[in-house]
Protein backbone atom coordinates (compact mmCIF):
# COMPACT_ATOMS: atom_id res chain seq x y z
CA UNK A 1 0.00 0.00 0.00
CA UNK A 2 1.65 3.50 -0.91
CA UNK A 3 2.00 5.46 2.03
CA UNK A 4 3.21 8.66 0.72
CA UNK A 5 6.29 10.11 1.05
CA UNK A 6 8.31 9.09 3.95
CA UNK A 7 9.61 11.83 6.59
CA UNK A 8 13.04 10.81 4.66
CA UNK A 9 11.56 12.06 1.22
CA UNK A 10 10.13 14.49 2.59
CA UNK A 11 13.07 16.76 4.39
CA UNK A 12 15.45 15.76 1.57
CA UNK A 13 12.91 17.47 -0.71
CA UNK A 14 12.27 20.14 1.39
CA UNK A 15 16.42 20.64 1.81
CA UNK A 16 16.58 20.79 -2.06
CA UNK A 17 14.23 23.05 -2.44
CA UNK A 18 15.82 25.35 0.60
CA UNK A 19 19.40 24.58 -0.91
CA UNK A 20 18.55 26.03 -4.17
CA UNK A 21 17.09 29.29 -2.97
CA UNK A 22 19.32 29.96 -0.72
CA UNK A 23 22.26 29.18 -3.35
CA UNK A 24 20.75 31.13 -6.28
CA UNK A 25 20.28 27.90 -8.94
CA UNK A 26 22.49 27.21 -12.16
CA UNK A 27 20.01 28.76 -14.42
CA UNK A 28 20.40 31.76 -13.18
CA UNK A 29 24.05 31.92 -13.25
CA UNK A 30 23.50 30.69 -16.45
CA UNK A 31 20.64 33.03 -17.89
CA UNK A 32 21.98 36.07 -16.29
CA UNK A 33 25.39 35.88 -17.85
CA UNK A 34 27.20 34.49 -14.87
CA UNK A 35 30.66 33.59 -15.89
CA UNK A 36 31.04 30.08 -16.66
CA UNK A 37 33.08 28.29 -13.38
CA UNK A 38 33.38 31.73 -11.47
CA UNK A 39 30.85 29.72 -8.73
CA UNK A 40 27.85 31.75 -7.34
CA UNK A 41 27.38 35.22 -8.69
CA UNK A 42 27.82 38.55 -6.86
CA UNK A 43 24.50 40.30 -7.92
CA UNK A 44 24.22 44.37 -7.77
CA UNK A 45 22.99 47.03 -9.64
CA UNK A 46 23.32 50.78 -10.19
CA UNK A 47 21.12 53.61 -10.67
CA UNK A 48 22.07 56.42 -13.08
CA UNK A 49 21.09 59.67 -11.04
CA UNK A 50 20.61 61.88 -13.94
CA UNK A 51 18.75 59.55 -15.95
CA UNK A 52 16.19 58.37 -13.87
CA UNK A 53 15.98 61.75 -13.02
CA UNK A 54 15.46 63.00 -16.59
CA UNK A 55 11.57 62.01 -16.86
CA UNK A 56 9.94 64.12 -14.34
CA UNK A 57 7.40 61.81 -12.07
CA UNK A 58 8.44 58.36 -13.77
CA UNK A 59 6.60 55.82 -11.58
CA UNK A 60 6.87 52.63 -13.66
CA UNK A 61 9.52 50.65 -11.93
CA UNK A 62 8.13 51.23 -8.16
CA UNK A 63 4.40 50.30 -9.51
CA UNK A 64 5.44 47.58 -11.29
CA UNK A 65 7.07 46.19 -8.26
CA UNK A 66 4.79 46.81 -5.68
CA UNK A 67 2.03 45.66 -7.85
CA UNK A 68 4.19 42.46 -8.52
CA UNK A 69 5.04 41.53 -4.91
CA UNK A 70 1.43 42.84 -3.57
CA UNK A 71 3.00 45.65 -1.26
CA UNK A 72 -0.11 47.34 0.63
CA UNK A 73 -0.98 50.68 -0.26
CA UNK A 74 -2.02 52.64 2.99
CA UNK A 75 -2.89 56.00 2.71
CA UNK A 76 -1.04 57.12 6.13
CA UNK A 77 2.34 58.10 5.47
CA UNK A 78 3.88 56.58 8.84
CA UNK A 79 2.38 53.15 8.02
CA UNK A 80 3.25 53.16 4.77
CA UNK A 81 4.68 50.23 2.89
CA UNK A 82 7.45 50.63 0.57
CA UNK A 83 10.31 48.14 -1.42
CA UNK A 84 11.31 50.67 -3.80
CA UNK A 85 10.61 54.72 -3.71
CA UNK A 86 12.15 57.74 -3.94
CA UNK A 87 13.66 60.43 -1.99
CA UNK A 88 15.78 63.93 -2.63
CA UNK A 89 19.46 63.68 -3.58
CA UNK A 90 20.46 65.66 0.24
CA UNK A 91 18.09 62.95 1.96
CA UNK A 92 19.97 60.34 0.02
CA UNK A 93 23.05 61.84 0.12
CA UNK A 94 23.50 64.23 2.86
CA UNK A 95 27.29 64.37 2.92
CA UNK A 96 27.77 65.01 -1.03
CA UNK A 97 25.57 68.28 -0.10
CA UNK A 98 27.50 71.25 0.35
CA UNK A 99 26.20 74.92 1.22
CA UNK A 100 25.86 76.42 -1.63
CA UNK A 101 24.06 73.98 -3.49
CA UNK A 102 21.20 74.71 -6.11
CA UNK A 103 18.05 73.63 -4.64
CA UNK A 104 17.34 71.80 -7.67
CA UNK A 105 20.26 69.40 -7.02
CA UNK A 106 19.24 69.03 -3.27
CA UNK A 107 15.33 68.16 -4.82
CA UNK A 108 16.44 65.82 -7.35
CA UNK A 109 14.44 62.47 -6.97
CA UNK A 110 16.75 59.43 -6.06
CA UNK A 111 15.31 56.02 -6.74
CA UNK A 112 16.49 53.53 -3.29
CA UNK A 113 15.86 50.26 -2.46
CA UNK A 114 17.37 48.09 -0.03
CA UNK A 115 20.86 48.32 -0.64
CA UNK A 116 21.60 44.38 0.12
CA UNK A 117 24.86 45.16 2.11
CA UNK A 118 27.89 43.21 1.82
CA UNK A 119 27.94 43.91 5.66
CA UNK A 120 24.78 43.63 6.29
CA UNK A 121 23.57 44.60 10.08
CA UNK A 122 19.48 43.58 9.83
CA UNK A 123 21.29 39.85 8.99
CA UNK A 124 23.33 40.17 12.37
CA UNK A 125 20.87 41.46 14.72
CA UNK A 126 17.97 39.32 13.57
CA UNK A 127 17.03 36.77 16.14
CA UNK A 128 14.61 33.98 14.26
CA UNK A 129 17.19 34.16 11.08
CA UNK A 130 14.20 35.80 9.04
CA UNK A 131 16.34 37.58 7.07
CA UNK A 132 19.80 36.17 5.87
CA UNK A 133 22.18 36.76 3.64
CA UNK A 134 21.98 34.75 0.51
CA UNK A 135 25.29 33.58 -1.19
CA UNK A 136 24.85 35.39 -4.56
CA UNK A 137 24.71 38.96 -2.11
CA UNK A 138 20.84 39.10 -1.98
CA UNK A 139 20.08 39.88 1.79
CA UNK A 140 16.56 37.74 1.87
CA UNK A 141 13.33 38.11 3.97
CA UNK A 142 11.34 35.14 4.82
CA UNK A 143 7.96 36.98 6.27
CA UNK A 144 6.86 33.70 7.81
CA UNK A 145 9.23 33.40 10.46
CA UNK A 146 9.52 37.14 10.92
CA UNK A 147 8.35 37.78 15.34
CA UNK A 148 7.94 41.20 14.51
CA UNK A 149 10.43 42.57 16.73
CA UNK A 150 12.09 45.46 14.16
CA UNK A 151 15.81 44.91 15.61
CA UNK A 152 16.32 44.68 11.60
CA UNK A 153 14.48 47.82 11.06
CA UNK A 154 16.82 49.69 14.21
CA UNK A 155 19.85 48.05 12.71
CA UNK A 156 19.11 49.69 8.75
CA UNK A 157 20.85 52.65 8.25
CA UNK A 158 18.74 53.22 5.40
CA UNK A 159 15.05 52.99 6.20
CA UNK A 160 14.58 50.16 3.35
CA UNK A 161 12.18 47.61 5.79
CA UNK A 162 8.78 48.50 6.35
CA UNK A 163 6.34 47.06 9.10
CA UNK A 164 2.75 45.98 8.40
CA UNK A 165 0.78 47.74 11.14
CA UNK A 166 -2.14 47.13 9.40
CA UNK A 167 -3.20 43.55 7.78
CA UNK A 168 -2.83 44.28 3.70
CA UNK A 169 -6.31 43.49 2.22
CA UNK A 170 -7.13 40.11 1.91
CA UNK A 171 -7.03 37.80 -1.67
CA UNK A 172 -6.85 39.84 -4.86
CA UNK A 173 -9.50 42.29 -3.43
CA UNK A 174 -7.83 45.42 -4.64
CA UNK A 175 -7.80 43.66 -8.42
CA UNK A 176 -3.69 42.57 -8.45
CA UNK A 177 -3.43 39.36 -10.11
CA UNK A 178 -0.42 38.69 -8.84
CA UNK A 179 0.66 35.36 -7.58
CA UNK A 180 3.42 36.40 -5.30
CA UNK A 181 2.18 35.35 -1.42
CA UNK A 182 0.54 38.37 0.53
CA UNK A 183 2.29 39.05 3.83
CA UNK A 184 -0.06 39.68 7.56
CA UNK A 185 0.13 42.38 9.99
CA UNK A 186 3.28 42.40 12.62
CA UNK A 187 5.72 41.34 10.25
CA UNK A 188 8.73 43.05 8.17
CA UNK A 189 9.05 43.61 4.37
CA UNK A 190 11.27 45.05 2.51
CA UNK A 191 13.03 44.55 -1.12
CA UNK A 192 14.40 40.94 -2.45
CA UNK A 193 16.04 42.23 -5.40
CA UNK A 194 13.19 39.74 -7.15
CA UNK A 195 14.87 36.64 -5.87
CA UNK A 196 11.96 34.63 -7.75
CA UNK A 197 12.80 36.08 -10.75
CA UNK A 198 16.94 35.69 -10.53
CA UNK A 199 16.51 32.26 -9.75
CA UNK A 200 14.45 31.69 -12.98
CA UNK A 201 17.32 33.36 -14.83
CA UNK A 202 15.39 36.84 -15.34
CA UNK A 203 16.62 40.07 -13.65
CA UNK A 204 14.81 41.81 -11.69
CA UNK A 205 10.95 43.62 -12.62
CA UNK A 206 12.70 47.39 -12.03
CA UNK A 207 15.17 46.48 -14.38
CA UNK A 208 12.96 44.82 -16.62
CA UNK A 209 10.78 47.80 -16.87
CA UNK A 210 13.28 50.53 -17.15
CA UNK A 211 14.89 48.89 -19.80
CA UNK A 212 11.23 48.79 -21.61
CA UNK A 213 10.72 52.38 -21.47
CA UNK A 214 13.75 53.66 -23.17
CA UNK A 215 17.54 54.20 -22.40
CA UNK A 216 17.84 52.27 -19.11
CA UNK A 217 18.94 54.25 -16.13
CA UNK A 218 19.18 50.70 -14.10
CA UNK A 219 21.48 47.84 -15.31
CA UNK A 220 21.69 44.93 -12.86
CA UNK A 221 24.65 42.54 -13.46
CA UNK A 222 27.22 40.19 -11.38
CA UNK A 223 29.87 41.76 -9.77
CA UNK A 224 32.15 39.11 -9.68
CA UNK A 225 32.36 38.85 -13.72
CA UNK A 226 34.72 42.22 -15.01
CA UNK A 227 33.29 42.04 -18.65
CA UNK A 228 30.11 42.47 -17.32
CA UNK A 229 28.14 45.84 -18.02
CA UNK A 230 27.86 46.58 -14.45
CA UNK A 231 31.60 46.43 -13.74
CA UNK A 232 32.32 48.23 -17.12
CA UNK A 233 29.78 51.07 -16.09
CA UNK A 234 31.50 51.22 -12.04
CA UNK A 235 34.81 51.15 -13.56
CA UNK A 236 34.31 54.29 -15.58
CA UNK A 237 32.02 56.25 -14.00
CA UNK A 238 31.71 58.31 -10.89
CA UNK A 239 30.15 56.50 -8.27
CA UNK A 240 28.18 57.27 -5.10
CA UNK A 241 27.47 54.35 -2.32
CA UNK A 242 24.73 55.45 0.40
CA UNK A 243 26.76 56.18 3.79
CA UNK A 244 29.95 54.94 3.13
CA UNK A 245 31.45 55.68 6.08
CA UNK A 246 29.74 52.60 8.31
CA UNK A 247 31.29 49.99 6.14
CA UNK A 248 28.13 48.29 5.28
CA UNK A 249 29.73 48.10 1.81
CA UNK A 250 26.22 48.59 -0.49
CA UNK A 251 25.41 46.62 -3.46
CA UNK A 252 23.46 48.89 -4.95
CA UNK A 253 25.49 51.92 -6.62
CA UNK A 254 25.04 55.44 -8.34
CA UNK A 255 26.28 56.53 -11.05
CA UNK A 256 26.67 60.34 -11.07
């Protein structure tokens, strides 16, 4: 008589399937342009100030996200829910500010994200292992086994979690079709850097969508590969990493 699987099967499965999200996959090495035998990729991405800058109000890569990963809107601003927004350049970067700077260059709108630090403190302080460091430099959330305590939020110099004070509305009640699982109230959220997608070999929605609308002012790439756009672009350009001085080492660079 079949039983089922046996408790065996069954964690050796469930290892597998932990193993390979944790570890990134093949195909995506693969599909993304990993270099063949380099080992895991190094995944980051940079954000072309001007650029994104250049179409005043341009929207499509946070509502694409947030309507892909189901992030709550709530209409009061301290409860709000956010993976990717924006913010002024002298919010962003206060120490590149200097007194005599046009206002326009201290309003300019700065696209952030969670920076998924190299040195990442939310990974060191959390105490259920909610969030992690992946080995391909994603700094993961797992929402499930989130307590709710916001040490991770405290520990992020950069504001990029966000805490569901509120339950998000149930189902597809607000007409999102997305698939992508819908988190509760008490728990922590933040970007993934679309793990689902880099582990199907795609890169992630922001990316995706910039890229649609014209010259791209985000290219995503791995940082261990040097003939990679992303390294070509950091080695000749000016960069800018958010609060350099803590040594959290960002992932996520601008180009200015």
């Amino acid at each position: 008589m079949n039983r089922g699987l046996s408790r065996r099967d069954l964690l050796a499965g469930t290892g597998a399937a932990l193993g390979a999200a944790l570890m990134g996959g093949t195909a995506a090495r693969t599909a993304l342009g990993a270099a063949a035998g380099a080992g895991s990729p190094l995944w980051g991405m940079a954000v072309d100030v001007a650029r994104c800058a250049s179409v005043a109000g341009c929207r499509r890569c946070i509502d694409a996200c947030h309507a892909a990963h189901r992030v709550p809107t709530i209409a009061e601003a301290r409860h709000e829910v956010k993976w990717v927004w924006k913010e002024p350049f002298a919010r962003v970067f206060p120490e590149q500010i200097h007194t005599y700077e046009a206002e326009a260059q201290k309003q300019m709108p700065v696209l952030v994200l969670c920076n998924h630090c190299k040195n990442s403190p939310c990974t060191r302080v959390c105490p259920t292992g909610a969030t992690w460091r992946r080995s391909d430099g994603v700094v993961a959330m797992d929402e499930h086994r989130c307590i709710g305590c916001r040490y991770c939020m405290a520990a992020c110099p950069y504001g990029a979690r966000s805490f569901n004070w509120e339950k998000p509305r149930p189902g597809n009640s607000d007409g999102n079709t997305s698939n992508y699982p819908a988190r509760t109230a008490g728990v922590v959220e933040k970007c993934n850097l679309c793990v689902e997608r880099l582990d199907a070999g795609q890169v992630p929605l922001c990316v995706a969508i910039c890229r649609s609308a014209g010259p791209a002012a985000l290219t995503f790439g791995n940082l261990e590969d040097a003939n990679s756009p992303l390294r070509q672009l950091l080695a000749t350009r000016r960069v800018l990493r958010r609060r350099p001085a803590l040594g959290t080492e960002p992932r996520v660079f601008y180009l200015v």
